[in-house]
Protein backbone atom coordinates (compact mmCIF):
# COMPACT_ATOMS: atom_id res chain seq x y z
CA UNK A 1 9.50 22.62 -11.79
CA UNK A 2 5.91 24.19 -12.31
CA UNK A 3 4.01 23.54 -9.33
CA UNK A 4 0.53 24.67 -11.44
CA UNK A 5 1.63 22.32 -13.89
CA UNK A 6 2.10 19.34 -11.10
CA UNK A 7 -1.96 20.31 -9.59
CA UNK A 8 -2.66 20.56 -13.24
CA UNK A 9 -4.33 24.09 -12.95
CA UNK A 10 -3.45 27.24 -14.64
CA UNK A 11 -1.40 29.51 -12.67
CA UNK A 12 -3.53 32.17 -12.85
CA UNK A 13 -6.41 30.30 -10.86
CA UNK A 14 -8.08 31.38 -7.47
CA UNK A 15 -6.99 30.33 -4.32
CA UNK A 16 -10.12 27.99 -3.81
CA UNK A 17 -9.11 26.29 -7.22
CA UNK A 18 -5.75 25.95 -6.07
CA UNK A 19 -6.78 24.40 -2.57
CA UNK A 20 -8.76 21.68 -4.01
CA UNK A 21 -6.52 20.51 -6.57
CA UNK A 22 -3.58 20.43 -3.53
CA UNK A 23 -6.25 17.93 -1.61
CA UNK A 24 -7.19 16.16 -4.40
CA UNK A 25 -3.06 15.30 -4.86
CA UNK A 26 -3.05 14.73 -1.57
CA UNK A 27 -5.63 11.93 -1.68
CA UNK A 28 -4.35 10.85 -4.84
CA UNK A 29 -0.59 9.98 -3.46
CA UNK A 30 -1.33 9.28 0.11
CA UNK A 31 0.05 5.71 0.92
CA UNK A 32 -3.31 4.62 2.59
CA UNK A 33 -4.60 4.79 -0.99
CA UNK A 34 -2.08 3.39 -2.79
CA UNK A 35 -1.12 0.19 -1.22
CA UNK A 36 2.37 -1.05 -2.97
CA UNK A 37 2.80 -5.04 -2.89
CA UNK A 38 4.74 -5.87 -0.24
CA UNK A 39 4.78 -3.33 2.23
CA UNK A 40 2.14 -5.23 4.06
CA UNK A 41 4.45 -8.13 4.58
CA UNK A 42 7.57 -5.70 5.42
CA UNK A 43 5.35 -4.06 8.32
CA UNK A 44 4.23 -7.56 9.33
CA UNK A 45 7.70 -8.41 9.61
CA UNK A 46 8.94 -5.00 11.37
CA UNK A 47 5.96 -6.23 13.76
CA UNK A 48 6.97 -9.12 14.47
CA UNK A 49 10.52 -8.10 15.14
CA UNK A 50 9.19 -6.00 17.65
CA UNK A 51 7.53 -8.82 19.50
């Protein structure tokens, strides 16, 4: 797997370059971003089994 290809950056590209486009992925896939359907009612179950 090419990781420069994943970030989308050529692989000869600075550090700084390389930073931002890891962050940017980051944001990009992070769950808090990208809410699926139905995990919200799976957590407020897994709550509520808790209580």
């Amino acid at each position: 797997m090419d990781l420069y290809a994943v970030l989308d950056i050529s692989p000869d590209a600075p550090p700084a370059i390389i930073r931002r486009a890891y962050r940017q992925q980051l944001l990009r896939l992070h769950p808090d971003r990208r809410p699926q359907p139905g995990l919200r009612d799976a957590e407020r179950r897994g709550q509520a089994a808790d209580v």
